[in-house]
PDB file of N, CA and C in Angstrom:
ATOM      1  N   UNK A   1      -7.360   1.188  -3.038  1.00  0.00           N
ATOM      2  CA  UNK A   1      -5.929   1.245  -2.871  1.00  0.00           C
ATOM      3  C   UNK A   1      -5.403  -0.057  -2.274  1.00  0.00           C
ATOM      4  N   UNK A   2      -5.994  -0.269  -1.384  1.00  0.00           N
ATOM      5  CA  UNK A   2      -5.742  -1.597  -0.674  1.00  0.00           C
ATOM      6  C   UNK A   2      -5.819  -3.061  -1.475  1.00  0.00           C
ATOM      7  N   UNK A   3      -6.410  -3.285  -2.448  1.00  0.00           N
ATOM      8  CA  UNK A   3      -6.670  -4.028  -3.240  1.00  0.00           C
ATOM      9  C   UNK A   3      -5.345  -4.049  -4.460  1.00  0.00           C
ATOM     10  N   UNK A   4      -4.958  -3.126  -4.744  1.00  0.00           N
ATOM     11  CA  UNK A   4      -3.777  -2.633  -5.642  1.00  0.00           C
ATOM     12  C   UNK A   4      -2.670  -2.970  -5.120  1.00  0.00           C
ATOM     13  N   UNK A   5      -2.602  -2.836  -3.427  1.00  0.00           N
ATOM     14  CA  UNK A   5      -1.513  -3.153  -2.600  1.00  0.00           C
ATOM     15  C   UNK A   5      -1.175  -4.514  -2.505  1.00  0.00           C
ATOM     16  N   UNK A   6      -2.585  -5.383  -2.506  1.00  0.00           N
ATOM     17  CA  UNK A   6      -2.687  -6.429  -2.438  1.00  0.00           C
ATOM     18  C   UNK A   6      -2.189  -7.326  -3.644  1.00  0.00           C
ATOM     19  N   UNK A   7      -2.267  -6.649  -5.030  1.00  0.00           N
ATOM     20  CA  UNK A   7      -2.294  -7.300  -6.104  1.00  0.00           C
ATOM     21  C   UNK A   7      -0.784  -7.300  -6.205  1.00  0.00           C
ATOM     22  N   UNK A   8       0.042  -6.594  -5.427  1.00  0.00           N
ATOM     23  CA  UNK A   8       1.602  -6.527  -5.575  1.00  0.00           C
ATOM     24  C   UNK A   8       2.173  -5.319  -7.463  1.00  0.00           C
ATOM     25  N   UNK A   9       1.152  -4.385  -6.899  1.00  0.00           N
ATOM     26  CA  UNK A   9       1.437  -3.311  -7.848  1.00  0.00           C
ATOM     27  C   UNK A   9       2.359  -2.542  -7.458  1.00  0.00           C
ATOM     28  N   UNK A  10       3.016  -1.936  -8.422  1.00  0.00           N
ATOM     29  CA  UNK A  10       3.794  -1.043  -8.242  1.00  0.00           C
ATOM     30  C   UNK A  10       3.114   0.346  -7.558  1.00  0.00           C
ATOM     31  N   UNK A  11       4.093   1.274  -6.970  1.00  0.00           N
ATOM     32  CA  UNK A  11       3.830   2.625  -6.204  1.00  0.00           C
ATOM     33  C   UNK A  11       2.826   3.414  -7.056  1.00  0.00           C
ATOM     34  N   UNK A  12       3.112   3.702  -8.350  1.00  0.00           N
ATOM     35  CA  UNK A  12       2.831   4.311  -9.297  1.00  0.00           C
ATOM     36  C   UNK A  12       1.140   3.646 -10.181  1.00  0.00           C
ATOM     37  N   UNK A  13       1.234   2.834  -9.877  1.00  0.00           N
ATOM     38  CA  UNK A  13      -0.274   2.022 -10.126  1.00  0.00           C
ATOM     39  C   UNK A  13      -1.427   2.123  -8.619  1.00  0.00           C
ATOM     40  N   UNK A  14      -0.623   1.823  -7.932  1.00  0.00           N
ATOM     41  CA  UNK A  14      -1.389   2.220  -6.454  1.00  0.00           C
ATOM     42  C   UNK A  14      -1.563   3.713  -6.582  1.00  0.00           C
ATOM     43  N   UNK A  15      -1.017   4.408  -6.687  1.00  0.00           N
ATOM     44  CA  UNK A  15      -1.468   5.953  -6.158  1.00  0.00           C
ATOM     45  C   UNK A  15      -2.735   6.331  -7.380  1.00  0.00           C
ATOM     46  N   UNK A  16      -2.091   5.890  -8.524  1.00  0.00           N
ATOM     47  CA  UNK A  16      -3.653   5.883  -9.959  1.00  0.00           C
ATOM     48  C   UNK A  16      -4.669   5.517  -9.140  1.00  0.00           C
ATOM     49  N   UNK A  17      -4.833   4.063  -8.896  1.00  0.00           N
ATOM     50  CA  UNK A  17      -6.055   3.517  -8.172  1.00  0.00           C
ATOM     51  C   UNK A  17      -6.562   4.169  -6.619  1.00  0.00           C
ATOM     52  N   UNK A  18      -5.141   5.155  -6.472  1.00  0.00           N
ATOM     53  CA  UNK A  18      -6.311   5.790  -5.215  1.00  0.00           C
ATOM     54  C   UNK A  18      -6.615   7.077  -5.736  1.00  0.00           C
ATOM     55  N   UNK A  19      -5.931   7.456  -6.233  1.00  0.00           N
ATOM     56  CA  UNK A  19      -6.482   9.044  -7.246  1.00  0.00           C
ATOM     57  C   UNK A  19      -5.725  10.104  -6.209  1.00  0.00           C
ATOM     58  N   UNK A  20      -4.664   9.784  -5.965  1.00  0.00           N
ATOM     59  CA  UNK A  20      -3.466  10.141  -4.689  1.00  0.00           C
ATOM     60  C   UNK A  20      -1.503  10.201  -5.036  1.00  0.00           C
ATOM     61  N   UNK A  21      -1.464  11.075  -4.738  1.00  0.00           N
ATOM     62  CA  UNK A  21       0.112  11.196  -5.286  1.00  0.00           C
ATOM     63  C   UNK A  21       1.025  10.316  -4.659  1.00  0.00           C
ATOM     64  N   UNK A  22       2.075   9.498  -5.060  1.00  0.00           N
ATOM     65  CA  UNK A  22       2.828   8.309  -4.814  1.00  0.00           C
ATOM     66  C   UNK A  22       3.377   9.275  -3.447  1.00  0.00           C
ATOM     67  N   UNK A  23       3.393   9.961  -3.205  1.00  0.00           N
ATOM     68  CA  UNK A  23       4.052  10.534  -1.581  1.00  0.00           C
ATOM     69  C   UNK A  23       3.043  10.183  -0.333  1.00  0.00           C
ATOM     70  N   UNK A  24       1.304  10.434  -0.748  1.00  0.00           N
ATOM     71  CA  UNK A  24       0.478  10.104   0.124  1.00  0.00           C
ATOM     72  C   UNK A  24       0.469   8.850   0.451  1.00  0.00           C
ATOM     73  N   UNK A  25       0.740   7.938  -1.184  1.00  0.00           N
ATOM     74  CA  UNK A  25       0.299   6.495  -0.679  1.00  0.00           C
ATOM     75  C   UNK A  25       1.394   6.042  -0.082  1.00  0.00           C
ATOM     76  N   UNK A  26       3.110   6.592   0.200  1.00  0.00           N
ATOM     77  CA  UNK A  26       3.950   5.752   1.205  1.00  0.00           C
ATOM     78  C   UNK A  26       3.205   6.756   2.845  1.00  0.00           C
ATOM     79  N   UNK A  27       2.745   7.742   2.526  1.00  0.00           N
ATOM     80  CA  UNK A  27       2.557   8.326   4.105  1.00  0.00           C
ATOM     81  C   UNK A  27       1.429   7.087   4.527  1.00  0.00           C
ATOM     82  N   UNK A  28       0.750   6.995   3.755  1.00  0.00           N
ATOM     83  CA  UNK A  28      -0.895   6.142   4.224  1.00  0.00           C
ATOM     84  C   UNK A  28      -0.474   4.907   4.300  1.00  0.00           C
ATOM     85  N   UNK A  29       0.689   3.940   3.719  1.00  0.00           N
ATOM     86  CA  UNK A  29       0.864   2.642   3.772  1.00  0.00           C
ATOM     87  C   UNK A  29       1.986   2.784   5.359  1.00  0.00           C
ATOM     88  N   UNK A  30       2.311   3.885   4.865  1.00  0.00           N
ATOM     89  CA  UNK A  30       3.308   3.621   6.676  1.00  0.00           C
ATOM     90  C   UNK A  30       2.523   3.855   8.265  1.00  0.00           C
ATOM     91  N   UNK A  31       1.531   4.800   7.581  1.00  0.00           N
ATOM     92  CA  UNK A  31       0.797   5.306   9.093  1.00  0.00           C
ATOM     93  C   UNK A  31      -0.048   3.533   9.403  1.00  0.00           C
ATOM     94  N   UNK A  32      -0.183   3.084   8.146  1.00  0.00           N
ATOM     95  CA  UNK A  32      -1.203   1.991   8.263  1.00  0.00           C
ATOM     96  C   UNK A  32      -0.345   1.013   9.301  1.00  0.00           C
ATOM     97  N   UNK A  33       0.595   0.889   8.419  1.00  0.00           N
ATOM     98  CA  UNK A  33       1.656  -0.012   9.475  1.00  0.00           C
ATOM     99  C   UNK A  33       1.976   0.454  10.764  1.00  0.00           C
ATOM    100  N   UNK A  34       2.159   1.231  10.773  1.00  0.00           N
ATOM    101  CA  UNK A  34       2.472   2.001  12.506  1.00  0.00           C
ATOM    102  C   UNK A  34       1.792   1.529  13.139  1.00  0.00           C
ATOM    103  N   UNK A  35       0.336   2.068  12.850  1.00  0.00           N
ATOM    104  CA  UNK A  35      -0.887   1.379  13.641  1.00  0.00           C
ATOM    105  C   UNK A  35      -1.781  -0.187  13.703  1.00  0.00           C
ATOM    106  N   UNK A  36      -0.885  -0.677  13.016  1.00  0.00           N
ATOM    107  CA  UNK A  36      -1.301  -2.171  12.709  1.00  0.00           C
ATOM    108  C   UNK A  36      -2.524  -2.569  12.019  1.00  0.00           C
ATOM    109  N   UNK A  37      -2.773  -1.362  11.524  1.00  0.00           N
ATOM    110  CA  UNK A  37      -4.172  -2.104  10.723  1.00  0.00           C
ATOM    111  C   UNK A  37      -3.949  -2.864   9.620  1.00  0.00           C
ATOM    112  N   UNK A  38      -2.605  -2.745   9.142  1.00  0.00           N
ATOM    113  CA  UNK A  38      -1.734  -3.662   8.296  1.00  0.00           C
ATOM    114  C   UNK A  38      -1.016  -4.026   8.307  1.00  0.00           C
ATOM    115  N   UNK A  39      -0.319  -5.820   7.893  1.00  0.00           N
ATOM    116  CA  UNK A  39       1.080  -5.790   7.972  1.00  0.00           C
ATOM    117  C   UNK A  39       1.577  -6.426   6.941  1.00  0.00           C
ATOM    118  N   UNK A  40       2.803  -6.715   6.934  1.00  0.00           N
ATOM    119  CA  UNK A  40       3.280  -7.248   5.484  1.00  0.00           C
ATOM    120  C   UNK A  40       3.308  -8.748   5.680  1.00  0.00           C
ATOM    121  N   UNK A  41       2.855  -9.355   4.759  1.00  0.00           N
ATOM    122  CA  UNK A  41       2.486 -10.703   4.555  1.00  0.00           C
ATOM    123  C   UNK A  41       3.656 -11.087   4.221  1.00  0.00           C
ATOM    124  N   UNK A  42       3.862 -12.851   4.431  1.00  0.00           N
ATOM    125  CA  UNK A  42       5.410 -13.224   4.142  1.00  0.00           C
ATOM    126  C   UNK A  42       4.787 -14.627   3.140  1.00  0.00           C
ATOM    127  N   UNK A  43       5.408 -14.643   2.139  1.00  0.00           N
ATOM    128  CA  UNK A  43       5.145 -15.690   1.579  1.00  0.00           C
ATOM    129  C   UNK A  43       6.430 -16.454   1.758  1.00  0.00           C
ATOM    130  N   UNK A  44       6.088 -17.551   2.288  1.00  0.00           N
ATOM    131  CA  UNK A  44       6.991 -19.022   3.120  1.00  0.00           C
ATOM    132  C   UNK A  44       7.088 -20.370   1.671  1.00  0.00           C
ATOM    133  N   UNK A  45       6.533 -19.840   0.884  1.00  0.00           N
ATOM    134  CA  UNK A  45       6.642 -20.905  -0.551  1.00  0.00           C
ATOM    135  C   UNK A  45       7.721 -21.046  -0.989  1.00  0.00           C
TER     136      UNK A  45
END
């Protein structure tokens, strides 16, 4: 999933690649953020 996130896929391609309904993967991308095990990258280009 994380890799999908990474590739700048859409919601609907991420939840395929986690085998997870597009509702889990905003609960799991937000809890992620809450807790900082992720954050959103800024591209400065």
């Amino acid at each position: 999933m994380l890799s999908a996130l990474r590739e700048h896929r859409g919601l609907a391609a991420v939840s395929q690649a986690a085998g997870v309904s597009p509702e889990d993967v905003e609960d799991i991308v937000h809890h992620l953020l809450w807790r900082g095990v992720v954050s959103l990258g800024v591209d400065e280009s």
